[in-house]
C-alpha atoms as a PDB file:
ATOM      1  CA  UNK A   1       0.000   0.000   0.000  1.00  0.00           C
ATOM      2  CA  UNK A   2       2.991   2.746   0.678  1.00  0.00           C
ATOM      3  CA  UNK A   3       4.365   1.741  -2.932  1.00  0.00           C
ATOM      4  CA  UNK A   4       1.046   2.396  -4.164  1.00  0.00           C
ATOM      5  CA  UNK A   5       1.189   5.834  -1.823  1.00  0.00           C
ATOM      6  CA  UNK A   6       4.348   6.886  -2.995  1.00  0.00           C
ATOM      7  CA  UNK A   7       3.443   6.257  -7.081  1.00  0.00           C
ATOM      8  CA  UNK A   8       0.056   8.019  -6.960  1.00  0.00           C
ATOM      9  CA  UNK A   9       2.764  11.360  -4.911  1.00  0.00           C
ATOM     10  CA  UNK A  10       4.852  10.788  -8.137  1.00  0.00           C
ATOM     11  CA  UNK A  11       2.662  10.896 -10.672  1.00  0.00           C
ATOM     12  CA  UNK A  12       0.994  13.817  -9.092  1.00  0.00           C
ATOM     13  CA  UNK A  13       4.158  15.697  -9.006  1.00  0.00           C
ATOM     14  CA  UNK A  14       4.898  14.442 -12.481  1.00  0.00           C
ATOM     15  CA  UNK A  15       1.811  16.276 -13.861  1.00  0.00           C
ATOM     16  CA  UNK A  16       2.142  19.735 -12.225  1.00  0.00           C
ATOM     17  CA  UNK A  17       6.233  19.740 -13.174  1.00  0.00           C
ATOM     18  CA  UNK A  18       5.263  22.382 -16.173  1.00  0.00           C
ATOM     19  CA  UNK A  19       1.931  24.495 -15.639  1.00  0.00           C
ATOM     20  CA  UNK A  20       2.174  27.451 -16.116  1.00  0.00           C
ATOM     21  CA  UNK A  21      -1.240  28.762 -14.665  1.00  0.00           C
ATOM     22  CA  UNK A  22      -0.188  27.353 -10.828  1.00  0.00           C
ATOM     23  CA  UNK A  23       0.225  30.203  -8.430  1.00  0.00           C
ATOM     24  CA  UNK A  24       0.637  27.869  -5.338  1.00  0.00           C
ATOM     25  CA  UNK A  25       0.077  24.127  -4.902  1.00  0.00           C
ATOM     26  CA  UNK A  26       1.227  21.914  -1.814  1.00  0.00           C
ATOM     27  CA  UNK A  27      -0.138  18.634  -0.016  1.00  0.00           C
ATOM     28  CA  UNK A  28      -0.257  17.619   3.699  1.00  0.00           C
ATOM     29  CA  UNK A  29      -0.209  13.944   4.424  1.00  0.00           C
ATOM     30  CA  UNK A  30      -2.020  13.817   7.338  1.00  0.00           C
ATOM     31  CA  UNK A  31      -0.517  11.715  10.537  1.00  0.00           C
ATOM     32  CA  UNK A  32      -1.775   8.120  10.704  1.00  0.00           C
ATOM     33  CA  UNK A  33      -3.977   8.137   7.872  1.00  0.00           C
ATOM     34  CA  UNK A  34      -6.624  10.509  10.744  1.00  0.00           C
ATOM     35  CA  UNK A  35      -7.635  13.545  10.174  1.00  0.00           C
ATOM     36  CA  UNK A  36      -7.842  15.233  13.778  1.00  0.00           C
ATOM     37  CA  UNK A  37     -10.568  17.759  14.680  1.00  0.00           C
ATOM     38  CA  UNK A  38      -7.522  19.455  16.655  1.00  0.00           C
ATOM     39  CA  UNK A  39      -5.126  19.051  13.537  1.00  0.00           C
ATOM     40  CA  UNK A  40      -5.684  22.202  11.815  1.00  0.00           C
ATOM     41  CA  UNK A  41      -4.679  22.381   8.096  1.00  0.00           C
ATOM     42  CA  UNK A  42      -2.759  25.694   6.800  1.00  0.00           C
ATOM     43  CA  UNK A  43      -1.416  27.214   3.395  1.00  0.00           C
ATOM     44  CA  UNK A  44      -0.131  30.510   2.809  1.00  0.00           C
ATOM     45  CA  UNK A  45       0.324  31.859  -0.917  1.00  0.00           C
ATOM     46  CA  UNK A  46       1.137  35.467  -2.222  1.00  0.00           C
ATOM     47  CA  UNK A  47      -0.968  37.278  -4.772  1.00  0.00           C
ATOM     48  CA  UNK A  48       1.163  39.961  -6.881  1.00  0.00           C
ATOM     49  CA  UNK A  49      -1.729  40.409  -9.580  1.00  0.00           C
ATOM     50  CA  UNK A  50      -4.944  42.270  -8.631  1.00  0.00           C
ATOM     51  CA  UNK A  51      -6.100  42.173 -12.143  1.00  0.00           C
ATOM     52  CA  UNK A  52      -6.076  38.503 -12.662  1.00  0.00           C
ATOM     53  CA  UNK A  53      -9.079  36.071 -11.357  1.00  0.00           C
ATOM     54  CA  UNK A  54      -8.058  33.096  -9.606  1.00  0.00           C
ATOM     55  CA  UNK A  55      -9.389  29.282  -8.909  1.00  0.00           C
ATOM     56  CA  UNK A  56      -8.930  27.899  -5.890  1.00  0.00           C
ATOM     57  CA  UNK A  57      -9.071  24.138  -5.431  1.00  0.00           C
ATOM     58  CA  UNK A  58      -8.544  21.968  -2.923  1.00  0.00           C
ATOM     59  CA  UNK A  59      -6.744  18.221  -3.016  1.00  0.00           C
ATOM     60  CA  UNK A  60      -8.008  14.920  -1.148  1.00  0.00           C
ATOM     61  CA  UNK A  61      -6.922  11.917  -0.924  1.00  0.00           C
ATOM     62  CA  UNK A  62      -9.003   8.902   1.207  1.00  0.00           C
ATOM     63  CA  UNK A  63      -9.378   5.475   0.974  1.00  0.00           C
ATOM     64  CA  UNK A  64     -11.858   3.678  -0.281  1.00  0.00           C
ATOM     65  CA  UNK A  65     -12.784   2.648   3.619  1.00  0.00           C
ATOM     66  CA  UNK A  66     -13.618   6.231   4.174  1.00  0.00           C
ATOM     67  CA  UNK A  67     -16.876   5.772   5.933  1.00  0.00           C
ATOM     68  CA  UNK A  68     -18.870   8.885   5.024  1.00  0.00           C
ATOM     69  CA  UNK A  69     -19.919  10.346   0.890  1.00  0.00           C
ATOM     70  CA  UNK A  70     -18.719  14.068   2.471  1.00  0.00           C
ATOM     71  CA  UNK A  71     -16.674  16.261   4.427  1.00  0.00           C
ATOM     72  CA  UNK A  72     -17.755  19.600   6.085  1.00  0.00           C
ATOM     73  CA  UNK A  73     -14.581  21.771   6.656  1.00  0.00           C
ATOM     74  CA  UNK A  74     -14.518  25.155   7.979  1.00  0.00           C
ATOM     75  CA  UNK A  75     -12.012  27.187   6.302  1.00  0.00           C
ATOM     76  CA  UNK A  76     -10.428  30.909   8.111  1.00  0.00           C
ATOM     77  CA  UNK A  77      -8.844  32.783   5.366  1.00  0.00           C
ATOM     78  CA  UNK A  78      -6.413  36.158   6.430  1.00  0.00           C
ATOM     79  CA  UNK A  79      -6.460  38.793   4.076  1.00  0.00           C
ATOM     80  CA  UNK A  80      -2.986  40.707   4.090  1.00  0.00           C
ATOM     81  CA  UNK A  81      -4.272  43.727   5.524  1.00  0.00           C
ATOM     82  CA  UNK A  82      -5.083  41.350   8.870  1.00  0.00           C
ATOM     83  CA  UNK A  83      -9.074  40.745   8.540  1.00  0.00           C
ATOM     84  CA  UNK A  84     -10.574  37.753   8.658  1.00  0.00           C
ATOM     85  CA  UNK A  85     -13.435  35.597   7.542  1.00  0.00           C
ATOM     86  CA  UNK A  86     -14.902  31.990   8.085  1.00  0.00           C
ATOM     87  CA  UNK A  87     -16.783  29.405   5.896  1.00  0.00           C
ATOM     88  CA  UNK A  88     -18.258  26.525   6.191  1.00  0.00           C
ATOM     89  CA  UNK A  89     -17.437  24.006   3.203  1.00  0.00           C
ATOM     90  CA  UNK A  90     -19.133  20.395   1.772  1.00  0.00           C
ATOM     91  CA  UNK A  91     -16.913  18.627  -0.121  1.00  0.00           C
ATOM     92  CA  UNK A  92     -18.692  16.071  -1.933  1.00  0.00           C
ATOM     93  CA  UNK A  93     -16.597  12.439  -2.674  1.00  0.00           C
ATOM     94  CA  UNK A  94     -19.303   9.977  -3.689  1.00  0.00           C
ATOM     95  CA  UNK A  95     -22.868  10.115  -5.598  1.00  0.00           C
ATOM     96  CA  UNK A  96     -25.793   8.568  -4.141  1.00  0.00           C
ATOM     97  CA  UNK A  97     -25.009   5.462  -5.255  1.00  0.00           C
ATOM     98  CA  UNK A  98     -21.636   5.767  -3.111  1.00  0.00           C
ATOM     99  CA  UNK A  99     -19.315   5.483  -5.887  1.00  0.00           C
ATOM    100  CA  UNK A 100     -16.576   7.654  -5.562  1.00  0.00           C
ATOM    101  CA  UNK A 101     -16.080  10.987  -7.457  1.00  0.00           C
ATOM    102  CA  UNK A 102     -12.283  11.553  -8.361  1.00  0.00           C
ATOM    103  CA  UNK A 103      -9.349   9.319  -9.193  1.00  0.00           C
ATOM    104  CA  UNK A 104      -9.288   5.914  -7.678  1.00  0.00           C
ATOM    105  CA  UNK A 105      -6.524   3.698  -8.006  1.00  0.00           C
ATOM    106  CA  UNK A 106      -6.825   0.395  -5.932  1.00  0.00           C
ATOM    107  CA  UNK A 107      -8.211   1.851  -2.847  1.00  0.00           C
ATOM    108  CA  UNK A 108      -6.718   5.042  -3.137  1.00  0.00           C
ATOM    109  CA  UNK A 109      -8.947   8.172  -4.344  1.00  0.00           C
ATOM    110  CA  UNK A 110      -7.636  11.497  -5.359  1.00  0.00           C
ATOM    111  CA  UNK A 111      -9.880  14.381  -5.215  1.00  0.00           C
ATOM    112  CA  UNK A 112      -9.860  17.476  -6.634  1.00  0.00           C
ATOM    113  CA  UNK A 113     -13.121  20.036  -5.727  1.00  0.00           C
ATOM    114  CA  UNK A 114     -13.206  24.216  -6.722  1.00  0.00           C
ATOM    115  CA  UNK A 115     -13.847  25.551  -4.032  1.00  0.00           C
ATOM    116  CA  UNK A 116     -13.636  29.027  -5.342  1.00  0.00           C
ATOM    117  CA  UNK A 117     -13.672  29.852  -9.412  1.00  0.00           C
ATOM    118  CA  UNK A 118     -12.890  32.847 -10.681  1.00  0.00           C
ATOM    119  CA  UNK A 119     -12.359  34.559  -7.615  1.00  0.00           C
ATOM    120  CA  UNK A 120     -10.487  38.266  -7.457  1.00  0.00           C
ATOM    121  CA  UNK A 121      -7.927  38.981  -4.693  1.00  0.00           C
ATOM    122  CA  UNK A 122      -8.109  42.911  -3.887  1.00  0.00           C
ATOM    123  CA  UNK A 123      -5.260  42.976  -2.020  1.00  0.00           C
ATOM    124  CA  UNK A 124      -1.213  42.289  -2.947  1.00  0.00           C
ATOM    125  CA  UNK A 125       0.520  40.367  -0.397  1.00  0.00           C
ATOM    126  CA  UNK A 126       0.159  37.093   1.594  1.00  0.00           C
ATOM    127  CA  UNK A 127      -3.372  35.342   2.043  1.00  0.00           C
ATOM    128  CA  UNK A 128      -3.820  32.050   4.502  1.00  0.00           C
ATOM    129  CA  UNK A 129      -5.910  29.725   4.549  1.00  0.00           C
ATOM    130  CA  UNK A 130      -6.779  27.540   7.339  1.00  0.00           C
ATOM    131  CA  UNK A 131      -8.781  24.172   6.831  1.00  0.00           C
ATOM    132  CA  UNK A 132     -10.317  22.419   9.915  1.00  0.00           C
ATOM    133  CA  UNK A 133     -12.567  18.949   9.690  1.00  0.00           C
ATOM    134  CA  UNK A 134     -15.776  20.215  11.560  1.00  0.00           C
ATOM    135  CA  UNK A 135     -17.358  16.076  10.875  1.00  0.00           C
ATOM    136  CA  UNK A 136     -19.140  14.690  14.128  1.00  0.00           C
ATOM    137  CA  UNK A 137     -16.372  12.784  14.984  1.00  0.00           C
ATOM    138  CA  UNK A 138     -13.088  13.483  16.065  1.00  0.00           C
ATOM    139  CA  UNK A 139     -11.012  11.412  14.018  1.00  0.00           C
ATOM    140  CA  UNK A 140     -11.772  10.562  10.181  1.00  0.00           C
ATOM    141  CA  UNK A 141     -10.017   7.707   9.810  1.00  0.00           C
ATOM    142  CA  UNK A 142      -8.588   6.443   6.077  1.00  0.00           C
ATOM    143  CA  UNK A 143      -8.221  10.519   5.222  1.00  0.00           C
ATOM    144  CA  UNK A 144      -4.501  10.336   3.630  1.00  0.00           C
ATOM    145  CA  UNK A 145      -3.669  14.235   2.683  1.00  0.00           C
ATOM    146  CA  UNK A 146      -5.274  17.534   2.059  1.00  0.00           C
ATOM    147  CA  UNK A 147      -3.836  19.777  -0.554  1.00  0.00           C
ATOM    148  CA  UNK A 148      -4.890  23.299  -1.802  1.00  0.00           C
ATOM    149  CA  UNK A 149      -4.258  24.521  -5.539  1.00  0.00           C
ATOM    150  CA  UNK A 150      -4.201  28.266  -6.648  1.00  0.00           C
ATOM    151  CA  UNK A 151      -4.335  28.767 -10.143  1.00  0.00           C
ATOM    152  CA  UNK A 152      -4.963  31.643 -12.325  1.00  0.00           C
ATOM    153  CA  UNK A 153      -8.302  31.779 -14.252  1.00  0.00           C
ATOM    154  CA  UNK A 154      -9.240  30.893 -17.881  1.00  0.00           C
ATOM    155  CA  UNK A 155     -12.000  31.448 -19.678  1.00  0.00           C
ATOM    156  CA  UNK A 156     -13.381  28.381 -21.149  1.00  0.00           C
ATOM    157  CA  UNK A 157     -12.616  27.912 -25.131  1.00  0.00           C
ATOM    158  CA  UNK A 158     -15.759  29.026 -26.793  1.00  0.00           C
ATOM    159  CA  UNK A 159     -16.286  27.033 -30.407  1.00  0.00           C
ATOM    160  CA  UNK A 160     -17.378  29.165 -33.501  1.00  0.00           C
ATOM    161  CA  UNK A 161     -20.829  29.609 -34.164  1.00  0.00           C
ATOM    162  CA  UNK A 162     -21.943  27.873 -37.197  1.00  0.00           C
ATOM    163  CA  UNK A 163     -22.650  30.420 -39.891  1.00  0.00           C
ATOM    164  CA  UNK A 164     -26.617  30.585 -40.982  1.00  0.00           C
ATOM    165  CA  UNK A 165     -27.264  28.185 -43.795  1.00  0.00           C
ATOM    166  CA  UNK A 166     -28.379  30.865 -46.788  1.00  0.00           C
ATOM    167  CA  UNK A 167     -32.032  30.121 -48.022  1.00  0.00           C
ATOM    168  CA  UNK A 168     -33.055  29.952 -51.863  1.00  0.00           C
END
């Protein structure tokens, strides 16, 4: 199971090596496989471009003997002026059926939810971000790592409209 670990890390790391739209990007393993409601989560990223709009994503990775489809987080972000605000956040990881959404390899799923798309920072500087599992239990066991993802904004591709067929 760590080989298994350590190749799904690799390839991960493999696929971000060149992209160019990553502001940020790092992953947490989290200590025996338990995600602690004590064991806060935290990222800090700068933003140097007011003008540009932003997704924000965070990374999951669980095991397929994760026993709930969700996970409520509460997330404290800190401006770089010093305010702060609080959210409460459902991350989704299995339809109603209970299959999982994401990347499963073996029992290993990788998860990756927008939190946030095609949101504008109004302020230059340094922004955290604090995660904290707010589940009814204390421990959520088979909860691997949490990651967060910054990444600057593109507007979807748009395909040419077909031109109007000319009548007789």
């Amino acid at each position: 199971m760590r080989q298994l670990l350590m190749l799904a890390m690799a390839l991960v790391l493999f696929a971000s090596c060149d992209d160019a739209n990553k502001i940020f990007e790092e992953t947490q393993d989290l200590p025996n496989q338990v995600w602690n409601k004590d064991h806060m989560v935290e990222y800090s990223f700068d933003i140097a471009d007011t003008t540009q709009h932003y997704n924000i994503v965070v990374n999951l990775r669980h095991t397929n003997y994760y026993e709930t489809s969700n996970l409520w987080l509460m997330v404290y972000t800190t401006y770089p002026d010093g305010n702060q605000q609080e959210q409460r956040l459902e991350l989704t990881l299995a339809d109603g059926n209970g299959e999982w959404f994401g990347k499963c390899t073996g029992d290993i799923c990788n998860v990756q939810q927008f939190i946030q798309q095609k949101v504008y920072f109004n302020q230059m500087g340094t922004y955290k971000l604090v995660f904290e599992q707010i589940m009814r239990t204390d421990e959520l066991k088979d909860v691997l790592a949490f990651g967060l993802r910054v990444e600057k904004y593109e507007e979807p591709e748009q395909k040419d409209a077909a031109p109007a067929a000319a009548k007789p």
